[in-house]
N, C-alpha and C. Protein backbone atom coordinates (compact mmCIF):
# COMPACT_ATOMS: atom_id res chain seq x y z
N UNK A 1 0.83 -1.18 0.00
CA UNK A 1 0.00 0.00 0.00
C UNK A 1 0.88 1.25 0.00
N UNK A 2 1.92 0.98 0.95
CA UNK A 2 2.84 2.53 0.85
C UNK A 2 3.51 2.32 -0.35
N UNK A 3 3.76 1.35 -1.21
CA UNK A 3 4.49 1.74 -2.41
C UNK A 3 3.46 2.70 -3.40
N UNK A 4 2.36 1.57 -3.66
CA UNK A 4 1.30 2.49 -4.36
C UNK A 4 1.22 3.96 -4.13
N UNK A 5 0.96 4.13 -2.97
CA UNK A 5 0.82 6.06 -2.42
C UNK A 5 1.91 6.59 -3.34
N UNK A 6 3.24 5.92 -2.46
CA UNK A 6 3.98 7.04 -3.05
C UNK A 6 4.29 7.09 -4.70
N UNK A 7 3.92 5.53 -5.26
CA UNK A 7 3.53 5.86 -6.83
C UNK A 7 2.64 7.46 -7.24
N UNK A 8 1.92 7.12 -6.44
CA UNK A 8 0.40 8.14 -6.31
C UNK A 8 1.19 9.61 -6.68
N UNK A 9 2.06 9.72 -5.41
CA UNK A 9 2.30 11.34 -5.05
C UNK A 9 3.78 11.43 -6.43
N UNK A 10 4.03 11.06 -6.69
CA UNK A 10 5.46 11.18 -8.10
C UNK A 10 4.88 11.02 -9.41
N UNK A 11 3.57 10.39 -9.33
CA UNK A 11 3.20 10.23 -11.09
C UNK A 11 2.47 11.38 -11.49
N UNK A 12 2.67 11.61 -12.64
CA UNK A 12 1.78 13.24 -13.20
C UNK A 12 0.45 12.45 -13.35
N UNK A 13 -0.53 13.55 -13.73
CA UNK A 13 -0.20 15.06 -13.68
C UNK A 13 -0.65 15.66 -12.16
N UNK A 14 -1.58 14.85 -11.46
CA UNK A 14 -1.41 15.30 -10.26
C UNK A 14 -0.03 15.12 -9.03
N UNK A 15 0.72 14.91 -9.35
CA UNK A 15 1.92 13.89 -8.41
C UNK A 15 2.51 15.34 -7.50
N UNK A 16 1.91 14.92 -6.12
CA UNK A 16 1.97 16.61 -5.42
C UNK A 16 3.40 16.51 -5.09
N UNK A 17 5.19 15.33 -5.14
CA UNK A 17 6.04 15.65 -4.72
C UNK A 17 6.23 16.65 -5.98
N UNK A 18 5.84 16.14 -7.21
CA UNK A 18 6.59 17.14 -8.27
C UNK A 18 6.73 17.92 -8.28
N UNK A 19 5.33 18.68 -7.27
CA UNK A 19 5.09 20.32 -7.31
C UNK A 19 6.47 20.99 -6.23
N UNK A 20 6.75 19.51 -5.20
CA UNK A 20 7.27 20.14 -4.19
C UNK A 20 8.74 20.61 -4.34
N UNK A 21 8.87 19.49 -5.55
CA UNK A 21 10.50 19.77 -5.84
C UNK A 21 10.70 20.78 -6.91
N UNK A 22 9.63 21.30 -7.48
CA UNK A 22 9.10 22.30 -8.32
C UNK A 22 9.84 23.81 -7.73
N UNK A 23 8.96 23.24 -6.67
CA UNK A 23 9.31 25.06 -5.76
C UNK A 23 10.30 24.96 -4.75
N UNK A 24 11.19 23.66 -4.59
CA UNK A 24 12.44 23.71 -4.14
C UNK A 24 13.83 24.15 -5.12
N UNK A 25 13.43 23.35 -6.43
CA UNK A 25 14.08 23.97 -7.31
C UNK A 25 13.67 24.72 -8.23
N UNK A 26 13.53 25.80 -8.20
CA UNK A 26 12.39 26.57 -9.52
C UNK A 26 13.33 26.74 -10.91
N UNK A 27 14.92 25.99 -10.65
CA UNK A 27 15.23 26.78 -11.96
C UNK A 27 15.55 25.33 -12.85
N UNK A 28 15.41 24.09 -12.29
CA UNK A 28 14.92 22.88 -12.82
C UNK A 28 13.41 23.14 -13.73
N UNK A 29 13.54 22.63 -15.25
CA UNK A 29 11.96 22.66 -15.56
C UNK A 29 11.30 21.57 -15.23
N UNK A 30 9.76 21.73 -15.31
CA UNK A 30 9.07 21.05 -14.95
C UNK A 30 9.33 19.71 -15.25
N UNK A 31 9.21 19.43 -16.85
CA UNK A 31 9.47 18.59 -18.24
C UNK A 31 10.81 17.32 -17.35
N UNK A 32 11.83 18.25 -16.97
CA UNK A 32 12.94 17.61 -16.73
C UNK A 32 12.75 16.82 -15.74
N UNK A 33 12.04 16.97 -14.81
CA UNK A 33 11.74 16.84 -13.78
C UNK A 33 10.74 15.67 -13.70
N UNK A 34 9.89 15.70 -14.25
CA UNK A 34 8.71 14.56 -14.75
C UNK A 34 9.74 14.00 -15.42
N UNK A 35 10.33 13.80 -16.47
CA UNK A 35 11.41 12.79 -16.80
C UNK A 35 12.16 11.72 -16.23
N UNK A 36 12.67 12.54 -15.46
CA UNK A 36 13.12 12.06 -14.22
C UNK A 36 13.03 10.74 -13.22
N UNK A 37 11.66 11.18 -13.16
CA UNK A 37 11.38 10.50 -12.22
C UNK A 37 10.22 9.08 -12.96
N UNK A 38 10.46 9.45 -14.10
CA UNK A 38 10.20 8.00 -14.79
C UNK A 38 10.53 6.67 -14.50
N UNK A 39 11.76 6.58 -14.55
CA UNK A 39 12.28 5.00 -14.05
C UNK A 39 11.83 4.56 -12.55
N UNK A 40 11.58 5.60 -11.55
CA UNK A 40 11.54 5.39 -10.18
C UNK A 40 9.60 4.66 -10.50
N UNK A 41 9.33 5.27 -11.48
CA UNK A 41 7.72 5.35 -11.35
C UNK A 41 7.30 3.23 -12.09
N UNK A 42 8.63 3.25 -13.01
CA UNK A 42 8.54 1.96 -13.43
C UNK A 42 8.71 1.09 -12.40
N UNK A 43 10.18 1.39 -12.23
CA UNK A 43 10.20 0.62 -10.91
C UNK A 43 9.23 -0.13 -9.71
N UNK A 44 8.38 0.90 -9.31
CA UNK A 44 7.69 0.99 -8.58
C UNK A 44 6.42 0.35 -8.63
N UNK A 45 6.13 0.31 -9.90
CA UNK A 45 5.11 -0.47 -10.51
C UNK A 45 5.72 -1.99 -11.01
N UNK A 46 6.81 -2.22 -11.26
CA UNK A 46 7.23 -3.82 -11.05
C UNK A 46 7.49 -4.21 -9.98
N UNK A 47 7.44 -3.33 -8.88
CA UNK A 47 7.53 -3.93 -7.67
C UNK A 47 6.06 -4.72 -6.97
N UNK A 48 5.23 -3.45 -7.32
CA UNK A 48 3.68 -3.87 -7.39
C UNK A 48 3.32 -5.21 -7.61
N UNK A 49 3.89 -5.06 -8.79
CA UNK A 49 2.98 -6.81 -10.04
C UNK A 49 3.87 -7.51 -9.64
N UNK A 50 4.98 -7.53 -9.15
CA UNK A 50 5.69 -8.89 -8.75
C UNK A 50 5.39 -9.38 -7.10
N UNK A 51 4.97 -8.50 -6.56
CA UNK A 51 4.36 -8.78 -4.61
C UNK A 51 2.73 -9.28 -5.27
N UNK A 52 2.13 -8.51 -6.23
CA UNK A 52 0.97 -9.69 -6.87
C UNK A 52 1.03 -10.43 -7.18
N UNK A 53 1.85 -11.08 -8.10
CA UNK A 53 2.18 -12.32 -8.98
C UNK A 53 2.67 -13.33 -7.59
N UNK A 54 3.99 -12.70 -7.11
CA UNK A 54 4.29 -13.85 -6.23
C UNK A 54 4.11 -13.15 -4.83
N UNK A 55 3.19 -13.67 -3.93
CA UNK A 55 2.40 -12.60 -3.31
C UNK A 55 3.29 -13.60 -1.77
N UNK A 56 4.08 -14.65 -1.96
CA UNK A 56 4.63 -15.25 -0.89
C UNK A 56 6.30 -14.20 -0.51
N UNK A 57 7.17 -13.51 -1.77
CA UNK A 57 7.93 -12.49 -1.45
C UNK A 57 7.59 -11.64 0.38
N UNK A 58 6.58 -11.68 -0.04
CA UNK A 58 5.88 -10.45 1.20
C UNK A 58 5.90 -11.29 2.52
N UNK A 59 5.54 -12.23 2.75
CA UNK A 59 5.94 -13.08 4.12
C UNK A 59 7.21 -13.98 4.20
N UNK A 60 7.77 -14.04 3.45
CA UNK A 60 9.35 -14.61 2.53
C UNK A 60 10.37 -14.28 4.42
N UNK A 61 10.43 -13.50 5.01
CA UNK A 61 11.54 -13.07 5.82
C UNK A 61 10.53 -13.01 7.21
N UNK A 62 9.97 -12.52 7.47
CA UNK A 62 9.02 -12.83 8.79
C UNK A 62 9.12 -14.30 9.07
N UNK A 63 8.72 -15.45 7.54
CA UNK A 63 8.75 -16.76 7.89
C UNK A 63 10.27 -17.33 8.16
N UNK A 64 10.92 -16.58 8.03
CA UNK A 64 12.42 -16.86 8.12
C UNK A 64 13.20 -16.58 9.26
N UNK A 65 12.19 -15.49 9.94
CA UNK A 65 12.79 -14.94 11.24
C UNK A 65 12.06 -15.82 12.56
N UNK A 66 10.75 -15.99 12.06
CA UNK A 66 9.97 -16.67 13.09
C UNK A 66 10.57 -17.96 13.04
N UNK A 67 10.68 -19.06 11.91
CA UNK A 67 11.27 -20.54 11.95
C UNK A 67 10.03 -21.24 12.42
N UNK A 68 10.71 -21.94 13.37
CA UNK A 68 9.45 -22.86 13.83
C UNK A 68 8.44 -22.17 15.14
N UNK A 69 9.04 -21.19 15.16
CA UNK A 69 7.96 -20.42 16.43
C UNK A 69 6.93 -20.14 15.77
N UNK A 70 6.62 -19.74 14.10
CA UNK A 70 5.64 -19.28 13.41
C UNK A 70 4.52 -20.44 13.65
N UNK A 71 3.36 -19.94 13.51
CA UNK A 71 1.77 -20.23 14.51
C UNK A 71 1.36 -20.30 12.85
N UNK A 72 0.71 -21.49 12.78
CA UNK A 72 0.19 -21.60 11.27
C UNK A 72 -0.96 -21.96 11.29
């Protein structure tokens, strides 16, 4: 769920960090900026479809830390 959000807040055209780094850097353009942050946005979305696809990743290390104490 927190990956999604922060998909949420970086993807245009609403993506409110863009605005933020907008008016941190005003002499960055916009354009460049949305560019940018393209690969992070792919990324982010194969991270998605692969915790869907293989949805055992996500309990993968909890079951590894618990061992045999884990309650099934």
């Amino acid at each position: 769920m927190t990956i999604v959000t922060e998909t949420g807040l970086i993807h245009p055209p609403d993506g409110l960090n863009i605005f933020v780094i907008k008016n941190i850097a005003p002499d960055i353009p916009l354009g460049e900026i949305i560019w940018s942050i393209v690969p992070f946005v792919i990324l982010m979305l194969l991270v998605v479809v692969l915790i869907c696809v293989f949805s055992g990743i996500t309990n993968g290390l909890p079951d590894m830390i618990m061992g045999p104490m884990a309650v099934k």
